[in-house]
N, C-alpha and C. Protein backbone atom coordinates (compact mmCIF):
# COMPACT_ATOMS: atom_id res chain seq x y z
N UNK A 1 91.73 -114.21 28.15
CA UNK A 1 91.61 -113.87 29.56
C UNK A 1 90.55 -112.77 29.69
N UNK A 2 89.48 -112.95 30.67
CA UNK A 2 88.86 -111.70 30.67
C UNK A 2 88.87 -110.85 31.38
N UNK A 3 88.45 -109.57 31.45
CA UNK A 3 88.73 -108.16 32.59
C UNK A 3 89.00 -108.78 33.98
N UNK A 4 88.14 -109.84 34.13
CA UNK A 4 87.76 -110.05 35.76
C UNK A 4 89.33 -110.74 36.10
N UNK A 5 89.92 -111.21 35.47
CA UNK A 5 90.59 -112.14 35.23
C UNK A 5 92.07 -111.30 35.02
N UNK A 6 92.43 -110.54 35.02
CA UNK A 6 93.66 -109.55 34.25
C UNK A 6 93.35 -109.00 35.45
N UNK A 7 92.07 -108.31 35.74
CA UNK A 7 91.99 -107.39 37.21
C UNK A 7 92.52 -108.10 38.59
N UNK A 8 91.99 -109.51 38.08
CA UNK A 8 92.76 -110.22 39.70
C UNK A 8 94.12 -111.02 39.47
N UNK A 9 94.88 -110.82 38.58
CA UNK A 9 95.61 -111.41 38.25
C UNK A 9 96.83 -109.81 38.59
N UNK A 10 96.71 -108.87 38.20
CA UNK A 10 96.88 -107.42 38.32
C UNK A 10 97.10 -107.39 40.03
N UNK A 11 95.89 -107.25 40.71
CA UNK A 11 95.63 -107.42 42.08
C UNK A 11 96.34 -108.82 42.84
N UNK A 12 96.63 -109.79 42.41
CA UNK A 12 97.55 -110.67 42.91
C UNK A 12 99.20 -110.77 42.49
N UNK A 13 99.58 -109.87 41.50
CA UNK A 13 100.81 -109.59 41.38
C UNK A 13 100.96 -108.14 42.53
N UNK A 14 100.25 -107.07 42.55
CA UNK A 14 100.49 -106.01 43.47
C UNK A 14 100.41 -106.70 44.90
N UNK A 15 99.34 -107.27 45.28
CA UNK A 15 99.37 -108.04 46.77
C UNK A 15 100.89 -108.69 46.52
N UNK A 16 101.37 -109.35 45.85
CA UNK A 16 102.80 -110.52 45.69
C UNK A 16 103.47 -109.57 46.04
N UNK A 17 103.75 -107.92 45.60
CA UNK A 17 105.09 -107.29 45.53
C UNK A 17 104.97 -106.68 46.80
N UNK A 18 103.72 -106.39 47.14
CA UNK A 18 103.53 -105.65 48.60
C UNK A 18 104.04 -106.69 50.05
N UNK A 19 103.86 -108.24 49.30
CA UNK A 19 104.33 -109.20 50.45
C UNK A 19 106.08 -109.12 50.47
N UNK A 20 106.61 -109.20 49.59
CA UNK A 20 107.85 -109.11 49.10
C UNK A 20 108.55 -108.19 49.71
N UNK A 21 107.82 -106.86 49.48
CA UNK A 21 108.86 -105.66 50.11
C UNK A 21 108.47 -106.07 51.86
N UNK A 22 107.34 -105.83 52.19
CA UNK A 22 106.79 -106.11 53.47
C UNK A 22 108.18 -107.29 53.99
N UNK A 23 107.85 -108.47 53.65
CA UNK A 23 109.10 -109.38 54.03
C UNK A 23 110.55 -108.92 53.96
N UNK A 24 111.17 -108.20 53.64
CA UNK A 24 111.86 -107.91 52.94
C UNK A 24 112.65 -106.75 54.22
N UNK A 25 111.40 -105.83 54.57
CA UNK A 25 111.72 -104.75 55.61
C UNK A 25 111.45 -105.79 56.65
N UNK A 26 110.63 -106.60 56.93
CA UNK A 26 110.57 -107.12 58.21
C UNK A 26 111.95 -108.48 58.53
N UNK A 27 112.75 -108.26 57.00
CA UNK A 27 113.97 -109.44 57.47
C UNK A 27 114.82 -108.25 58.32
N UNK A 28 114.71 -107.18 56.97
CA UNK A 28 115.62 -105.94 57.63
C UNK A 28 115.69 -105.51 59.38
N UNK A 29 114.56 -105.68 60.27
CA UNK A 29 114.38 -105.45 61.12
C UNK A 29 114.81 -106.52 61.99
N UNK A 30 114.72 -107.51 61.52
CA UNK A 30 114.80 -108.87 62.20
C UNK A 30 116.80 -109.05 62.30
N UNK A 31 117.55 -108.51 61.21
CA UNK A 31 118.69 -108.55 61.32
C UNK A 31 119.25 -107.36 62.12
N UNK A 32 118.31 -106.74 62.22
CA UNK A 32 119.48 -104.94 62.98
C UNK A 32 118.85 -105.74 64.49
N UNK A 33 117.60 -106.17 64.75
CA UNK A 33 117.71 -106.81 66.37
C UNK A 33 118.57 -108.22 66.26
N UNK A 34 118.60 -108.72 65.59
CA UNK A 34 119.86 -109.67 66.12
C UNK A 34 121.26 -108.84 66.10
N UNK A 35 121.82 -107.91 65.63
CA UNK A 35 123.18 -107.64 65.75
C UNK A 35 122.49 -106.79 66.97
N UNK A 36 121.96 -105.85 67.47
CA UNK A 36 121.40 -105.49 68.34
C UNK A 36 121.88 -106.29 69.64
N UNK A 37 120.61 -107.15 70.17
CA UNK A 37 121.22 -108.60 70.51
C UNK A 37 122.91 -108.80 70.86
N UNK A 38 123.31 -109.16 69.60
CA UNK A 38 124.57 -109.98 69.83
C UNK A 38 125.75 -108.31 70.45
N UNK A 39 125.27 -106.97 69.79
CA UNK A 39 126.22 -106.34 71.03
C UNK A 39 126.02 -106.31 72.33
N UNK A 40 124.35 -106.12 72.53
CA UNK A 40 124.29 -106.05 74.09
C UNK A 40 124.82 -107.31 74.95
N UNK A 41 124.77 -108.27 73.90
CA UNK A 41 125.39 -109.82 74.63
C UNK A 41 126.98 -109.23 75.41
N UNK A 42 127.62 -108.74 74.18
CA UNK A 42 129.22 -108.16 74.12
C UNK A 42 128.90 -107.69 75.79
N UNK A 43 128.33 -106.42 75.40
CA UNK A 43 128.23 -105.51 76.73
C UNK A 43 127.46 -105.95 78.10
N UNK A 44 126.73 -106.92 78.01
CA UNK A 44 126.50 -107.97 79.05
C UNK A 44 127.85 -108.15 80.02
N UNK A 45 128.42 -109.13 78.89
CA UNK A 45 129.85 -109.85 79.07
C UNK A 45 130.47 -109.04 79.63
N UNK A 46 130.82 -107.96 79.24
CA UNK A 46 131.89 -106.87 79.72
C UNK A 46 131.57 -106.52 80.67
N UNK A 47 130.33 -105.82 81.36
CA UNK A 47 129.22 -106.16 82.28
C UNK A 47 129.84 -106.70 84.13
N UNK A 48 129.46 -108.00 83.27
CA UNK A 48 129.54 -109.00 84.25
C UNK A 48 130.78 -109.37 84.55
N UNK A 49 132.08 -109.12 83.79
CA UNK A 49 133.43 -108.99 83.93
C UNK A 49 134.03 -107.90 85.24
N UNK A 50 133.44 -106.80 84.14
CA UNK A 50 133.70 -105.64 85.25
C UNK A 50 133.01 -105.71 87.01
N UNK A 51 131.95 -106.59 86.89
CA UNK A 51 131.37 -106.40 88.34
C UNK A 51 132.04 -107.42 88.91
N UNK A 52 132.29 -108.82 88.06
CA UNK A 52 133.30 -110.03 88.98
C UNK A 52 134.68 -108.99 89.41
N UNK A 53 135.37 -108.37 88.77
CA UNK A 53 136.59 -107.75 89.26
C UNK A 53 136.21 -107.12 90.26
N UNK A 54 135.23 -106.05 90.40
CA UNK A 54 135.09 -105.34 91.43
C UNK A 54 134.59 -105.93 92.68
N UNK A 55 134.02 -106.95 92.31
CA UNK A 55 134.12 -108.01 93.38
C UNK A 55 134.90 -108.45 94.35
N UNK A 56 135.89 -108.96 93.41
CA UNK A 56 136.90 -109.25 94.26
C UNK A 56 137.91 -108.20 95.14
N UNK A 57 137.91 -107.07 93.99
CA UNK A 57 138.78 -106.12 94.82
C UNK A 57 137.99 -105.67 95.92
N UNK A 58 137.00 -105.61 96.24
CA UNK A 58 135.99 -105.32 97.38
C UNK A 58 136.09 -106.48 98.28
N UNK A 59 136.10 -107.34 97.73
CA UNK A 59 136.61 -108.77 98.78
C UNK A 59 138.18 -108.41 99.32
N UNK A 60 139.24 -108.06 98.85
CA UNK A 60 140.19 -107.74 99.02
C UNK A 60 140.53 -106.60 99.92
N UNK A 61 139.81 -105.66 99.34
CA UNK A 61 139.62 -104.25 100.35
C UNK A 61 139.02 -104.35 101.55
N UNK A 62 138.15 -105.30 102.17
CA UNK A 62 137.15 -105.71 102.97
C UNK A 62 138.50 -106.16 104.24
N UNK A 63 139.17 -107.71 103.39
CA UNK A 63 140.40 -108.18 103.98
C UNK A 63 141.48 -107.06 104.70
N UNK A 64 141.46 -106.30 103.88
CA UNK A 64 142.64 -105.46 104.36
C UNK A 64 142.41 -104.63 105.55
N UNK A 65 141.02 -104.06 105.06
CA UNK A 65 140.02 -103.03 106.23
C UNK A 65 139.97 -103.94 107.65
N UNK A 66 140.00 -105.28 107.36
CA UNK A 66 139.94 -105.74 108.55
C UNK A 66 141.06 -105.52 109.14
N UNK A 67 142.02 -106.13 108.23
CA UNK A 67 143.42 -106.24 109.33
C UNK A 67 144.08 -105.13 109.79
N UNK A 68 143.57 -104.19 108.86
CA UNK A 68 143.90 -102.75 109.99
C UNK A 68 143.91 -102.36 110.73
N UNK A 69 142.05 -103.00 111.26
CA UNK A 69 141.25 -102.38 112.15
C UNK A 69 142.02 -103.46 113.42
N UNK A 70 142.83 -104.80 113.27
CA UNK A 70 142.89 -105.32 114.31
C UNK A 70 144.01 -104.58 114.75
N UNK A 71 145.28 -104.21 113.66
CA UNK A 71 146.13 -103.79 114.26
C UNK A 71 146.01 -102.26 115.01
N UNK A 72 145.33 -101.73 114.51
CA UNK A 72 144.70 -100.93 115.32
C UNK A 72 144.04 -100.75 117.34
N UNK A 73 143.54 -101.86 116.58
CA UNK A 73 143.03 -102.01 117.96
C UNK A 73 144.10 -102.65 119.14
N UNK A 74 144.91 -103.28 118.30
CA UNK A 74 146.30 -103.84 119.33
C UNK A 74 147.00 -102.71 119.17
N UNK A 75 147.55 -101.97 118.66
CA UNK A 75 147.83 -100.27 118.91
C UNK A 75 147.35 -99.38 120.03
N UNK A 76 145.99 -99.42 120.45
CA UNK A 76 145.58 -98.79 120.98
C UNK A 76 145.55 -99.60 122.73
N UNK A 77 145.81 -100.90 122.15
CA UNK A 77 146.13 -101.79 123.65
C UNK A 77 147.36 -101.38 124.00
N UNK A 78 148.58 -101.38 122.99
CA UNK A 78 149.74 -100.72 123.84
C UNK A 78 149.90 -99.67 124.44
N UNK A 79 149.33 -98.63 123.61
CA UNK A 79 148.97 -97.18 124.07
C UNK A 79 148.48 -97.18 125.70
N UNK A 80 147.33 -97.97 125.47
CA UNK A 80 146.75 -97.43 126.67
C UNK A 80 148.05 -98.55 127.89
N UNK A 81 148.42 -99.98 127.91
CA UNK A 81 149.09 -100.27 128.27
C UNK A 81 150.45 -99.64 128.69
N UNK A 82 151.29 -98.50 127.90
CA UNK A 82 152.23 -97.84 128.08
C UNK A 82 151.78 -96.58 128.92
N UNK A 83 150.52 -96.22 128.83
CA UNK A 83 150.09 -94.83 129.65
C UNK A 83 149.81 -95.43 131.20
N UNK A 84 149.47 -96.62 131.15
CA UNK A 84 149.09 -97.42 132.47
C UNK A 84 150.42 -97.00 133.07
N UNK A 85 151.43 -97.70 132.51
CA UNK A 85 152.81 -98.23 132.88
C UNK A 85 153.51 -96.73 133.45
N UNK A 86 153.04 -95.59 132.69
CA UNK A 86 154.10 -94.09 133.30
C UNK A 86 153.62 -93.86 133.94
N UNK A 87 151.84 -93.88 134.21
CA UNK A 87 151.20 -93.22 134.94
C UNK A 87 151.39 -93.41 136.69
């Protein structure tokens, strides 16, 4: 084998190990963003859970606010109906 030959043979095992580690950190990276990923998925989910509930209880609270406000307002028909009536 000659110099030229050992030198690039030298130089293509160091390029090989530099690809190796290189691949190696870039799987590393590639696995911490997928678990990454798959929690924010989690916390998505939980997310979108928590806002459907509050949803509804706001749909619910909405319902109720109404029917207050009617009985209310038929409250305030007797009222004024009973002040008619003494007056």
């Amino acid at each position: 084998m000659t110099a030229l030959e050992e030198q690039l043979t030298r130089a293509l095992r160091r390029l090989s190990a530099q690809y190796e580690t290189e691949q190696r950190r870039q799987s590393g990276r590639v696995e911490a963003l997928r678990r990454r990923v798959e929690r924010q998925s989690g916390e998505n989910e939980a997310l979108r859970q928590h806002v459907e509930r509050q949803s509804e209880e706001n749909e619910a609270l909405q319902m109720r606010i109404e029917r207050l406000d009617g009985q209310v307002t038929r409250l305030a028909e007797c009222y004024g109906t009973l002040a008619a009536t003494l007056c």
